[in-house]
C-alpha atoms as a PDB file:
ATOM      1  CA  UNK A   1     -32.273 -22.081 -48.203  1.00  0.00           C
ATOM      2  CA  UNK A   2     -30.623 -20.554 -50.689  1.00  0.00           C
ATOM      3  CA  UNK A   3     -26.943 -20.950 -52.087  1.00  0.00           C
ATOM      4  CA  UNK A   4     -25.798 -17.380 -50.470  1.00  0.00           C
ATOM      5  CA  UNK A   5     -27.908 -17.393 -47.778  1.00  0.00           C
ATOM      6  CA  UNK A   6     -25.804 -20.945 -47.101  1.00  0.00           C
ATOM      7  CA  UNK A   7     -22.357 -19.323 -47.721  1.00  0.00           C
ATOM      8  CA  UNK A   8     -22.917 -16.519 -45.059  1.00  0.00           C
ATOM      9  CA  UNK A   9     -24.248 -18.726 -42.481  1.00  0.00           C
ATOM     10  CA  UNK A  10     -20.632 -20.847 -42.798  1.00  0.00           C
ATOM     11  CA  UNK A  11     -19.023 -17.734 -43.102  1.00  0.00           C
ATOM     12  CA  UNK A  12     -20.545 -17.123 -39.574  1.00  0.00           C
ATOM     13  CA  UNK A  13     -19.702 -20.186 -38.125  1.00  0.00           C
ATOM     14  CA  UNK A  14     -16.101 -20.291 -39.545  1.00  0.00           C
ATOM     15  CA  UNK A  15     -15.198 -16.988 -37.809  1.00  0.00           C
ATOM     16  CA  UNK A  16     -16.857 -17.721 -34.396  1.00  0.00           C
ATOM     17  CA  UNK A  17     -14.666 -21.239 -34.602  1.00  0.00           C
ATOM     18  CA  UNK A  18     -11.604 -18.984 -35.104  1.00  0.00           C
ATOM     19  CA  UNK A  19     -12.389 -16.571 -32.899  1.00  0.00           C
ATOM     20  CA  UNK A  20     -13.543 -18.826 -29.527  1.00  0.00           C
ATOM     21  CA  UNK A  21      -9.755 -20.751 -31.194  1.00  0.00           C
ATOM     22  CA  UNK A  22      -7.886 -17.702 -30.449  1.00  0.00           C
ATOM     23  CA  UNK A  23      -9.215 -16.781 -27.020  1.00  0.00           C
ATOM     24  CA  UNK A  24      -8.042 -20.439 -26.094  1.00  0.00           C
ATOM     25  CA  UNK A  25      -4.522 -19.321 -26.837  1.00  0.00           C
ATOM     26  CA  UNK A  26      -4.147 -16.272 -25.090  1.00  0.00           C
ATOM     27  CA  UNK A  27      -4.167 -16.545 -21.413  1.00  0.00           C
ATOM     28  CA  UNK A  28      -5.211 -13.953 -19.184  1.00  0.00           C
ATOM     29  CA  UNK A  29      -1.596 -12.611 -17.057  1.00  0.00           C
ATOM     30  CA  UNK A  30      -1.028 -10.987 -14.176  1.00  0.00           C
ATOM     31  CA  UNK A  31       1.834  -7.938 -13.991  1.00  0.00           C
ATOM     32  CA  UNK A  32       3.241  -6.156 -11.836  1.00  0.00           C
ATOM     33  CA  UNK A  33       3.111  -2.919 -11.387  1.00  0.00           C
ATOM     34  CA  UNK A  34       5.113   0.491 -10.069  1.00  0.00           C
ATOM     35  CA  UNK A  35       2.926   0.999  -7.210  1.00  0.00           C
ATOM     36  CA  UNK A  36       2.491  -2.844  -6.760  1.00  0.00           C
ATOM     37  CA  UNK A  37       6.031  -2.683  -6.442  1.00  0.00           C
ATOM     38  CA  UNK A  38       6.129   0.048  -4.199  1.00  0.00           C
ATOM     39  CA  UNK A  39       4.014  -2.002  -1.923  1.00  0.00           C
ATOM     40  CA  UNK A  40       6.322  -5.251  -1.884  1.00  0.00           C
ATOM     41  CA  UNK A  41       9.021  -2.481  -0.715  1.00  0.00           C
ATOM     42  CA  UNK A  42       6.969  -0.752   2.243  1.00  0.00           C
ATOM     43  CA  UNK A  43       6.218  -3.965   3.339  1.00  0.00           C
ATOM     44  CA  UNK A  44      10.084  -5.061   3.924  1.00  0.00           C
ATOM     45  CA  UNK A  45      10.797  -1.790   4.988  1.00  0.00           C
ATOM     46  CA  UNK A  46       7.913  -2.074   7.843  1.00  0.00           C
ATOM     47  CA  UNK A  47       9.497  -5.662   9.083  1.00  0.00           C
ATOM     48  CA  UNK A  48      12.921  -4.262   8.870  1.00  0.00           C
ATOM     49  CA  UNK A  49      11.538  -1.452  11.310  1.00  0.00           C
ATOM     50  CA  UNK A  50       9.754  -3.518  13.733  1.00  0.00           C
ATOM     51  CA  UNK A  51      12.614  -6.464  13.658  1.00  0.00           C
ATOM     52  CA  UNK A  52      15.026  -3.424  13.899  1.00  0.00           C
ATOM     53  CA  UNK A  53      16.886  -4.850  11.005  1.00  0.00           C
ATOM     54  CA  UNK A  54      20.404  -1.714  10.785  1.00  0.00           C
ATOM     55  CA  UNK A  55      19.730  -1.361   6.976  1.00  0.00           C
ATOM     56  CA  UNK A  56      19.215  -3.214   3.772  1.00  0.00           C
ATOM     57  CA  UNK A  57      18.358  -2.918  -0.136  1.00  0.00           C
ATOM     58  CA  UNK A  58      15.354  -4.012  -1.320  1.00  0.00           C
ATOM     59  CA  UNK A  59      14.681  -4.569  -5.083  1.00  0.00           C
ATOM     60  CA  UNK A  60      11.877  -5.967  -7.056  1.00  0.00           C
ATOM     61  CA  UNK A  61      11.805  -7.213 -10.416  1.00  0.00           C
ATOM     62  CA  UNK A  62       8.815  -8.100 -12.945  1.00  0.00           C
ATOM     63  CA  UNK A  63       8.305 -11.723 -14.483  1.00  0.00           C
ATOM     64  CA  UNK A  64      11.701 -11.242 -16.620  1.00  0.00           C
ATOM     65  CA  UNK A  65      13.825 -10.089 -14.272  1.00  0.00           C
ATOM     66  CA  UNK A  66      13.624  -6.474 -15.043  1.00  0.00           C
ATOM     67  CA  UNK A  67      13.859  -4.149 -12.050  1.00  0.00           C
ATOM     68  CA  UNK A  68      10.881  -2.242 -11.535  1.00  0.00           C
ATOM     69  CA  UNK A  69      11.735  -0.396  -8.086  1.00  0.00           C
ATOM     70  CA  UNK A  70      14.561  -0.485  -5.440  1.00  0.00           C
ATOM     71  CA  UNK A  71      15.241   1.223  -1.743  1.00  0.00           C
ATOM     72  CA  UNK A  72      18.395   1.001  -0.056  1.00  0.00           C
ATOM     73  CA  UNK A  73      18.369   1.358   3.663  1.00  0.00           C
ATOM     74  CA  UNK A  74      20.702   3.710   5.740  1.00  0.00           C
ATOM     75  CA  UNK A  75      23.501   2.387   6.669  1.00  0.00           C
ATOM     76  CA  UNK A  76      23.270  -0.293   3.997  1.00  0.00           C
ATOM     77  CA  UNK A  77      27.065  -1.374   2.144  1.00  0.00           C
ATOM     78  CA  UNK A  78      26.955  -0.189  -1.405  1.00  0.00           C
ATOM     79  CA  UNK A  79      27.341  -3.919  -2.811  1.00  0.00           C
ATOM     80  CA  UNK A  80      23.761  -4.474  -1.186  1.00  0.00           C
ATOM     81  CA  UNK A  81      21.945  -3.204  -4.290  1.00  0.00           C
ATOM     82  CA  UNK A  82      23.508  -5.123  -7.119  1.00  0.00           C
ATOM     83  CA  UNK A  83      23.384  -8.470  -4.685  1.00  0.00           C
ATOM     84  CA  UNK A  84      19.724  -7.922  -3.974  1.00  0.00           C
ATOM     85  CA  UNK A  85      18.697  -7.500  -7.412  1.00  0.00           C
ATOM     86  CA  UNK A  86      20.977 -10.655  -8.384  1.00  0.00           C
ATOM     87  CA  UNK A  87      18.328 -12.437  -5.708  1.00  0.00           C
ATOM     88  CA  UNK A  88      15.150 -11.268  -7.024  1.00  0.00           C
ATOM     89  CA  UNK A  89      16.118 -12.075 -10.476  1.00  0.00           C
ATOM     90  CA  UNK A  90      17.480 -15.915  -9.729  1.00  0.00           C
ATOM     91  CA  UNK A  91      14.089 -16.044  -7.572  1.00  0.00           C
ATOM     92  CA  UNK A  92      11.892 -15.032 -10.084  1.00  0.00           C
ATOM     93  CA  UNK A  93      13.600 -16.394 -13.359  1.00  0.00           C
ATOM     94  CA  UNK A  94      13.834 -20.117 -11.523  1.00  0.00           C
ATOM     95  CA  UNK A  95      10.292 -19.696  -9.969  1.00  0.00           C
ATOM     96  CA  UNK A  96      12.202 -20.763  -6.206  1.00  0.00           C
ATOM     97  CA  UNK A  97      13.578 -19.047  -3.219  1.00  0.00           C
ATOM     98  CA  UNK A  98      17.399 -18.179  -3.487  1.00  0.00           C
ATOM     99  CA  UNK A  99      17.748 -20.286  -0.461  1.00  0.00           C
ATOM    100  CA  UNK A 100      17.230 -23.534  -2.367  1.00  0.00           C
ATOM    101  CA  UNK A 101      19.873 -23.047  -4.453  1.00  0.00           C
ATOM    102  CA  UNK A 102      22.684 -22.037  -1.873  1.00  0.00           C
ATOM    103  CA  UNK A 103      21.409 -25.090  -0.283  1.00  0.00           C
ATOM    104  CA  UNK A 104      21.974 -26.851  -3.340  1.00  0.00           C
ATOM    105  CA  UNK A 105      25.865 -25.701  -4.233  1.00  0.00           C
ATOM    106  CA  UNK A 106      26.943 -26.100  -0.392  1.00  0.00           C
ATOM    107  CA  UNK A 107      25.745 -30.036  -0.520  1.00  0.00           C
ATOM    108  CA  UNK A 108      28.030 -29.984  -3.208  1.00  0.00           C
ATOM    109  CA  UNK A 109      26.211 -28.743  -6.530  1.00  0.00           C
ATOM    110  CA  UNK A 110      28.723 -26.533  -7.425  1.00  0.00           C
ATOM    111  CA  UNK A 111      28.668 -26.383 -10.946  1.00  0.00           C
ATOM    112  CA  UNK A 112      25.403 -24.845 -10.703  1.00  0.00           C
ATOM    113  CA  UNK A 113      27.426 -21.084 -10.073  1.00  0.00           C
ATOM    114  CA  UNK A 114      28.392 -21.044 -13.446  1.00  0.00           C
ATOM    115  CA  UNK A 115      25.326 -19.935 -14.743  1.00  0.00           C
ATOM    116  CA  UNK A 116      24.677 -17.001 -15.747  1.00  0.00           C
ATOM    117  CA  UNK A 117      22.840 -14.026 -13.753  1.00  0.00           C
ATOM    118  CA  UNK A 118      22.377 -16.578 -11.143  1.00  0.00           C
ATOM    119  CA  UNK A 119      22.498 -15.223  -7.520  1.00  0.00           C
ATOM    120  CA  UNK A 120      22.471 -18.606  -5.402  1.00  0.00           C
ATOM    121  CA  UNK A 121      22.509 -16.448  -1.851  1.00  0.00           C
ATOM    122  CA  UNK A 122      19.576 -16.307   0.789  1.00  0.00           C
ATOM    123  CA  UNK A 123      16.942 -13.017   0.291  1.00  0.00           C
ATOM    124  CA  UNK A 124      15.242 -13.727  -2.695  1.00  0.00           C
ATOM    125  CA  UNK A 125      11.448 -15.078  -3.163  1.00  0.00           C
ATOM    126  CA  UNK A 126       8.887 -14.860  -6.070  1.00  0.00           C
ATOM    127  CA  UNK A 127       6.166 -12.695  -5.596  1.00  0.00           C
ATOM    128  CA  UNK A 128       3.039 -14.838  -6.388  1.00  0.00           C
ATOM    129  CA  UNK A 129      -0.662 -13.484  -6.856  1.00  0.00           C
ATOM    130  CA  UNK A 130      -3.299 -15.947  -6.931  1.00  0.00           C
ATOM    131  CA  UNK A 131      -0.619 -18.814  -8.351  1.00  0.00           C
ATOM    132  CA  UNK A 132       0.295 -16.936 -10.619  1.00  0.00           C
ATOM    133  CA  UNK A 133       4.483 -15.579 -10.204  1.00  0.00           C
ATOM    134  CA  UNK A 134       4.378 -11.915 -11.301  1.00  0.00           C
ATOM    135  CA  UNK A 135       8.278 -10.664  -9.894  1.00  0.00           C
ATOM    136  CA  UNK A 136      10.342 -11.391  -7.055  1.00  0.00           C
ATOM    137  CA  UNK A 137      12.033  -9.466  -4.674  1.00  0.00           C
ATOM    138  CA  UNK A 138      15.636  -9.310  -3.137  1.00  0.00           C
ATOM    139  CA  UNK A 139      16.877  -8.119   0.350  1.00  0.00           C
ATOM    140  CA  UNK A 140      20.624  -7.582   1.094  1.00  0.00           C
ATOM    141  CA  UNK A 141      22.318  -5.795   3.911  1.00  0.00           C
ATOM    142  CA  UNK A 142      20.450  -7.020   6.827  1.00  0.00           C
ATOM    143  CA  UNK A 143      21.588  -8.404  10.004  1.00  0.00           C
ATOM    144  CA  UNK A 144      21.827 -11.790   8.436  1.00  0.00           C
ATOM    145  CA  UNK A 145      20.581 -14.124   5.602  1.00  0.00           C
ATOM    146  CA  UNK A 146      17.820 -15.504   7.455  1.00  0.00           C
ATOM    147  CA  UNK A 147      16.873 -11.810   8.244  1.00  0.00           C
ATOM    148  CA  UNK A 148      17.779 -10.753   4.602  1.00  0.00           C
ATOM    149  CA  UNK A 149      14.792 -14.054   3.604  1.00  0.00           C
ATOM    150  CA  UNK A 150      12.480 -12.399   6.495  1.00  0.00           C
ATOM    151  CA  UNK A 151      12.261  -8.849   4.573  1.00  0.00           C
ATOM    152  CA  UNK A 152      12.010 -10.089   1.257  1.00  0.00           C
ATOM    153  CA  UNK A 153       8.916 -13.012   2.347  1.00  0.00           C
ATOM    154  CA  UNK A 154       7.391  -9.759   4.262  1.00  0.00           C
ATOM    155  CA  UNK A 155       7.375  -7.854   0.525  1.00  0.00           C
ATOM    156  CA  UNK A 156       6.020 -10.742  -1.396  1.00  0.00           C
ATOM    157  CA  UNK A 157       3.293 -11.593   1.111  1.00  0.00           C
ATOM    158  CA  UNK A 158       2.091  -8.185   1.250  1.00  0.00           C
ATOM    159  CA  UNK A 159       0.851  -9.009  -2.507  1.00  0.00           C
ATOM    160  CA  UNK A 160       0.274 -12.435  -2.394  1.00  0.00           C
ATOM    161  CA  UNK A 161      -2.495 -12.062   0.908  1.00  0.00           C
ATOM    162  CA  UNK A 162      -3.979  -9.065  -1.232  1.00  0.00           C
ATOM    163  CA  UNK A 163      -8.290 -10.025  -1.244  1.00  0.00           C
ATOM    164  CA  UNK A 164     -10.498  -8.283  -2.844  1.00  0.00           C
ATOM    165  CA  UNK A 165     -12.590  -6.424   0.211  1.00  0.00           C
ATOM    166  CA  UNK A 166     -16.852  -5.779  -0.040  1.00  0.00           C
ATOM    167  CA  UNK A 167     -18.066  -2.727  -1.005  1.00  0.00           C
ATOM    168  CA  UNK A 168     -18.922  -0.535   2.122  1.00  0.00           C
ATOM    169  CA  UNK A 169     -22.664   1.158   2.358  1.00  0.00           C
ATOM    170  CA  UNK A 170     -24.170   2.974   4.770  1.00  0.00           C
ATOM    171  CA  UNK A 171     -27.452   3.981   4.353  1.00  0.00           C
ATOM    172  CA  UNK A 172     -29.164   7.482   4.764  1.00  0.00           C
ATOM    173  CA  UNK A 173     -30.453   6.472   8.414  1.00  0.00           C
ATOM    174  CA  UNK A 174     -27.479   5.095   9.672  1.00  0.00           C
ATOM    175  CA  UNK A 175     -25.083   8.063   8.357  1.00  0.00           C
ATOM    176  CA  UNK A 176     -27.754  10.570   9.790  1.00  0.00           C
ATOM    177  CA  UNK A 177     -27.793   8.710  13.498  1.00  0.00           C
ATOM    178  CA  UNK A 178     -24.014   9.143  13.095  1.00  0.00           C
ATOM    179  CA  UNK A 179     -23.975  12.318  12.455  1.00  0.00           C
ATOM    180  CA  UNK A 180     -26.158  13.117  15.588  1.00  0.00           C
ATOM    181  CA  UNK A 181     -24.040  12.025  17.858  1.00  0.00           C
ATOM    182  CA  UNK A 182     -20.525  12.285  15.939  1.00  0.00           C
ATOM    183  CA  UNK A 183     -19.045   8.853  15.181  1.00  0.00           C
ATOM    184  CA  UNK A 184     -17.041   6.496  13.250  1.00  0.00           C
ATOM    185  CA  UNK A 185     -18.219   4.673   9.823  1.00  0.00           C
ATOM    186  CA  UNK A 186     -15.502   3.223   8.752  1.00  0.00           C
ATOM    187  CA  UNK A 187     -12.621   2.367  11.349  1.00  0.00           C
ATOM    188  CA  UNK A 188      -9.973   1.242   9.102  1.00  0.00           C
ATOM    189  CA  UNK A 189     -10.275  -2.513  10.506  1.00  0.00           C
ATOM    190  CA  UNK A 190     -10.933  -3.635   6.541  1.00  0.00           C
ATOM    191  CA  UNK A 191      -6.762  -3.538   6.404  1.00  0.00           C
ATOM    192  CA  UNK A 192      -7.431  -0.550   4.211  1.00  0.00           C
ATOM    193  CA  UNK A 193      -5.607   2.531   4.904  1.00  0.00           C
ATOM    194  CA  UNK A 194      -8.578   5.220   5.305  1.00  0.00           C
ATOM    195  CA  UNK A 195     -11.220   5.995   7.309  1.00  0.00           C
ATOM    196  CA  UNK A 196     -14.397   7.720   7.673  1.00  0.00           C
ATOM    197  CA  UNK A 197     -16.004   9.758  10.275  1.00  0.00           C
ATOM    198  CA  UNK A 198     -19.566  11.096  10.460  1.00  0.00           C
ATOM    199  CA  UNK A 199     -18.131  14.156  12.752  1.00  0.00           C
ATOM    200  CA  UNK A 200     -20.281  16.495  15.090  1.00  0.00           C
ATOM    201  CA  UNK A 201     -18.896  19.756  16.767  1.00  0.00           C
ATOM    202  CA  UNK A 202     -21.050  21.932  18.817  1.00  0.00           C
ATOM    203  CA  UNK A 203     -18.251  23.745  20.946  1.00  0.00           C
ATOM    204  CA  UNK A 204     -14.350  24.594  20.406  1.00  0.00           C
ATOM    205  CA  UNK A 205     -12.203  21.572  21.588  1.00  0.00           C
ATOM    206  CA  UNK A 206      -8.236  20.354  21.540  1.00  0.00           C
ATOM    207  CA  UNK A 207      -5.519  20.993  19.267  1.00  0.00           C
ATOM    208  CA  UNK A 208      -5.264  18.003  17.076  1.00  0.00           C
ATOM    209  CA  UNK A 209      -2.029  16.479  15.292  1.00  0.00           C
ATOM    210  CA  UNK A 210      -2.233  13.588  13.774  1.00  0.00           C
ATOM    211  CA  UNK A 211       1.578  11.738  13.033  1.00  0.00           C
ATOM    212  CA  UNK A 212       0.259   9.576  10.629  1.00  0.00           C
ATOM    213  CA  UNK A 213      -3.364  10.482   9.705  1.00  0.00           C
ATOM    214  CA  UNK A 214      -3.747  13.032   6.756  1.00  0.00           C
ATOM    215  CA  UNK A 215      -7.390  14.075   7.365  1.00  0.00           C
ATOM    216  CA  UNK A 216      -9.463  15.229   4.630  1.00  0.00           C
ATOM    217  CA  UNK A 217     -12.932  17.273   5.677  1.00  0.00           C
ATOM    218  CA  UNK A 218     -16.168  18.154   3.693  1.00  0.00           C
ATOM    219  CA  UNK A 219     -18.250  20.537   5.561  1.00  0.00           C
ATOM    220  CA  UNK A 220     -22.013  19.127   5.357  1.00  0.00           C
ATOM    221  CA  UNK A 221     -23.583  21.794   7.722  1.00  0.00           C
ATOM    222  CA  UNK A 222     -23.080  24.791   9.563  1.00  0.00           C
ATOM    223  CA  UNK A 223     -19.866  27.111  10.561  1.00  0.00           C
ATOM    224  CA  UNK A 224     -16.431  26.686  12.531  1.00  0.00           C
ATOM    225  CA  UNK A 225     -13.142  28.680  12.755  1.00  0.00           C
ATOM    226  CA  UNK A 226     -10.242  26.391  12.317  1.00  0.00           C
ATOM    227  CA  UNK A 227      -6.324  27.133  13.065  1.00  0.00           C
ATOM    228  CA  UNK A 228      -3.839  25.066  11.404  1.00  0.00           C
ATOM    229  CA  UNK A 229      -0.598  25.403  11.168  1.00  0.00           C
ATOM    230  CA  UNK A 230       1.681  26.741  14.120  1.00  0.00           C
ATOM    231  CA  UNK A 231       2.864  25.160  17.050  1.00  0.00           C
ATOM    232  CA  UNK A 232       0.940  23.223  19.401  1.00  0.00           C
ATOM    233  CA  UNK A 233       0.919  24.625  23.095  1.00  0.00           C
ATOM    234  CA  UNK A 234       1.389  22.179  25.875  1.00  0.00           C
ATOM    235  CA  UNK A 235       1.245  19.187  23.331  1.00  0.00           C
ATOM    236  CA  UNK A 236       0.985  15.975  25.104  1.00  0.00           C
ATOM    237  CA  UNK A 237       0.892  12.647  23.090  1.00  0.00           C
ATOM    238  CA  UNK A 238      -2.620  10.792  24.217  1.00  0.00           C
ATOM    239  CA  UNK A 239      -1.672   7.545  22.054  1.00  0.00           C
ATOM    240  CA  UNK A 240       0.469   6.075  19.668  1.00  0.00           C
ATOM    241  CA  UNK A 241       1.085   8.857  17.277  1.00  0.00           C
ATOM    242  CA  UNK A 242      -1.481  10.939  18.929  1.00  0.00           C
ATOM    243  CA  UNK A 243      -1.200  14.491  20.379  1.00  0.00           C
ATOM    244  CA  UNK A 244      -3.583  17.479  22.025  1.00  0.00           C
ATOM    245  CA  UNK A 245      -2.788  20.665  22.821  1.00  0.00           C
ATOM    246  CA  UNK A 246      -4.665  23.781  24.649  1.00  0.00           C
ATOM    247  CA  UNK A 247      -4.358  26.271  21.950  1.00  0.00           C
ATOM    248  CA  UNK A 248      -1.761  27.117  18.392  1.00  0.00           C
ATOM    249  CA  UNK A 249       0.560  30.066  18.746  1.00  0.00           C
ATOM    250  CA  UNK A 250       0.591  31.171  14.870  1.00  0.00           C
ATOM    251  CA  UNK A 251      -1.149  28.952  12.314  1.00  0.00           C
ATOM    252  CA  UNK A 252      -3.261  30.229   9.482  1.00  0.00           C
ATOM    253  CA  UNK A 253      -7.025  30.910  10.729  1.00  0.00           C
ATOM    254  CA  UNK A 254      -9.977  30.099   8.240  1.00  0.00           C
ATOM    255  CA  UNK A 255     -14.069  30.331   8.237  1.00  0.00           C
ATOM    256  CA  UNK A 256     -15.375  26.697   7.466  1.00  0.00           C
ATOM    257  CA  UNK A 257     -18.779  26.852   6.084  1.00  0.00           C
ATOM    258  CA  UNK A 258     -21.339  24.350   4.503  1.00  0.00           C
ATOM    259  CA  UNK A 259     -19.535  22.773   1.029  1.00  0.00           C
ATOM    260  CA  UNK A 260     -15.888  23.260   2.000  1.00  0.00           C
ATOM    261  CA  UNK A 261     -13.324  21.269   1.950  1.00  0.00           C
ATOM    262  CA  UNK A 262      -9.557  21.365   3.662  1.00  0.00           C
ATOM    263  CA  UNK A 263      -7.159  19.152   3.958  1.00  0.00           C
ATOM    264  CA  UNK A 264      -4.635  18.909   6.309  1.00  0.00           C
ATOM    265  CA  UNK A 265      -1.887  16.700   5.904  1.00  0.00           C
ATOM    266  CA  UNK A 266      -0.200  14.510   8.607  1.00  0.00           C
ATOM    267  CA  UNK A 267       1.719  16.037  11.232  1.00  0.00           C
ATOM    268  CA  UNK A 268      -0.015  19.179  11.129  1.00  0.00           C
ATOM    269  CA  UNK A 269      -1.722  21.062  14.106  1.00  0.00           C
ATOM    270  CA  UNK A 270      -5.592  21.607  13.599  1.00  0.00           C
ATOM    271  CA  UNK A 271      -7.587  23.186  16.187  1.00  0.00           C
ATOM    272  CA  UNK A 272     -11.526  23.871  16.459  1.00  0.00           C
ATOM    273  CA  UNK A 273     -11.139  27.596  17.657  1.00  0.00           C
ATOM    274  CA  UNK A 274     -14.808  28.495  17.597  1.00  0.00           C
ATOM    275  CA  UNK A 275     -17.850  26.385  16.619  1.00  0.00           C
ATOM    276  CA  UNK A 276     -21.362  28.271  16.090  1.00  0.00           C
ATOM    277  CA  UNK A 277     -24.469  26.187  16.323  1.00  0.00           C
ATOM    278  CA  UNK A 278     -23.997  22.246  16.107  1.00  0.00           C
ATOM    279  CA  UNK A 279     -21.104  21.966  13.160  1.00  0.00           C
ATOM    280  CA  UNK A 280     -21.566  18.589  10.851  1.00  0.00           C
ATOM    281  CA  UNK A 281     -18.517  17.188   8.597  1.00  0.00           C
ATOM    282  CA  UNK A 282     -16.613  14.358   6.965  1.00  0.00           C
ATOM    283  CA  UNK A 283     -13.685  13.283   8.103  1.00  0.00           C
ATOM    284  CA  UNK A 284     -11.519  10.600   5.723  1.00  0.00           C
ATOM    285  CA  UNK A 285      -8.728   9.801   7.422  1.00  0.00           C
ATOM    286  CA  UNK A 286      -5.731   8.630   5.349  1.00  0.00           C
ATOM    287  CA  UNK A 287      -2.855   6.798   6.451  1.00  0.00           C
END
């Protein structure tokens, strides 16, 4: 082996050494983000509704303390929003829920109120994804502290139970048994907020309106008139955020056809006016 032939192979070796050093010191990190945040705040907001919490502010911060998002509640004082973000930042800067700490100072602690940007009042928790604590979040305003806590452990769980969910497949058999009959491939049970029907008309049917369903269709075969739009006539609910009616008085009237789509978002009457032939579509329902 020659002399050069020598230096490049060390050359080699030196830089892979440096280079498998390097990935050593950089750790992969979790961050938050807007929409994550967004989710944390939907999440309080949905316990606040079903605990009928009057109002509240919700704030989340990243892994400095920097506020990504807030929502303040109707009803809420205006103090709420500067007192919640003073919880999600003590939570998240001192990795612990703000109820430690007001534990703390009333056993007698007190000294611990002089530091600075330090919120020691019930509300706050770190928001923690797979150990690792990316933000916290901060509730004010509710009916108490423990309720304030209750929100904000809502929001941080709604990220910290996030799994990662199996692909879905359906193969050509199964979607074309669907379709012959008209039925459901994907029921939203997955926690997801979608879901997919294999759909089969063959005759006109009931005004639809869906409160919390936006439903997106993709004509594979055949021809329908739709109405949408309008007002329902005798509209009677048929389950939770469910309603039929016999017929729409106004609405905009359309020819659906093989390769179209339409959507029609949530709480908008839909009807099936006329159907020729057996009429085949998509439906991804999204919530």
């Amino acid at each position: 082996m020659n002399g050069l032939l020598k230096k490049a192979i060390l050359c080699a070796v030196l830089l892979t050494v440096s280079a498998v050093a390097a990935v050593a010191q950089i750790a992969e990190k979790k961050s938050l983000t807007l929409e994550g945040a967004r989710t944390v705040i939907a999440a309080a907001k949905e316990y606040a509704r079903k605990a009928n919490a009057p109002g509240g502010v919700i704030a989340v911060v990243d892994d400095g303390g920097n506020l990504v998002a807030l929502e303040r509640l109707d009803g809420t004082f205006s103090a709420g929003a500067n007192i919640s973000i003073g919880k999600a930042k003590t939570a998240v800067m001192f990795k612990k829920p703000t109820k430690v700490f007001e534990e703390i100072i009333k056993n007698g602690r007190t000294a611990m109120v002089a530091l600075p940007d330090f919120t020691p009042l019930q509300g706050g928790v770190p928001i923690a994804v797979d150990g690792q604590i990316i933000g916290g979040v901060g509730v004010s305003g509710a009916a108490s502290a423990q309720q304030d806590e209750e929100l904000a452990i809502a929001g941080a769980d709604s990220l910290s139970n996030l799994k990662t969910l199996p692909v879905s497949f359906f193969d050509s058999r199964t979607v074309t048994d669907a379709f012959s009959k008209g039925a459901v491939l994907e029921d939203g049970s997955n926690g997801e907020n979608y879901m997919v029907h294999a759909s089969r008309r063959e005759k006109p049917g009931l005004v639809e309106i869906h409160e919390l369903d936006t439903d997106i269709i993709y004509v594979l075969d055949g021809t329908a008139t739709i109405v949408t739009g309008g007002k329902s006539v005798d509209s009677k609910p048929i389950g939770p955020n469910e309603f039929r009616g016999t017929s729409v008085d106004g609405g905009e009237t359309r020819e659906l056809k093989k390769g179209d789509v339409l959507i029609v978002p949530k709480g908008t009457p839909h009807w099936f006016k006329q159907v020729d032939g057996a009429f085949l579509y998509y439906v991804v329902k999204v919530r």
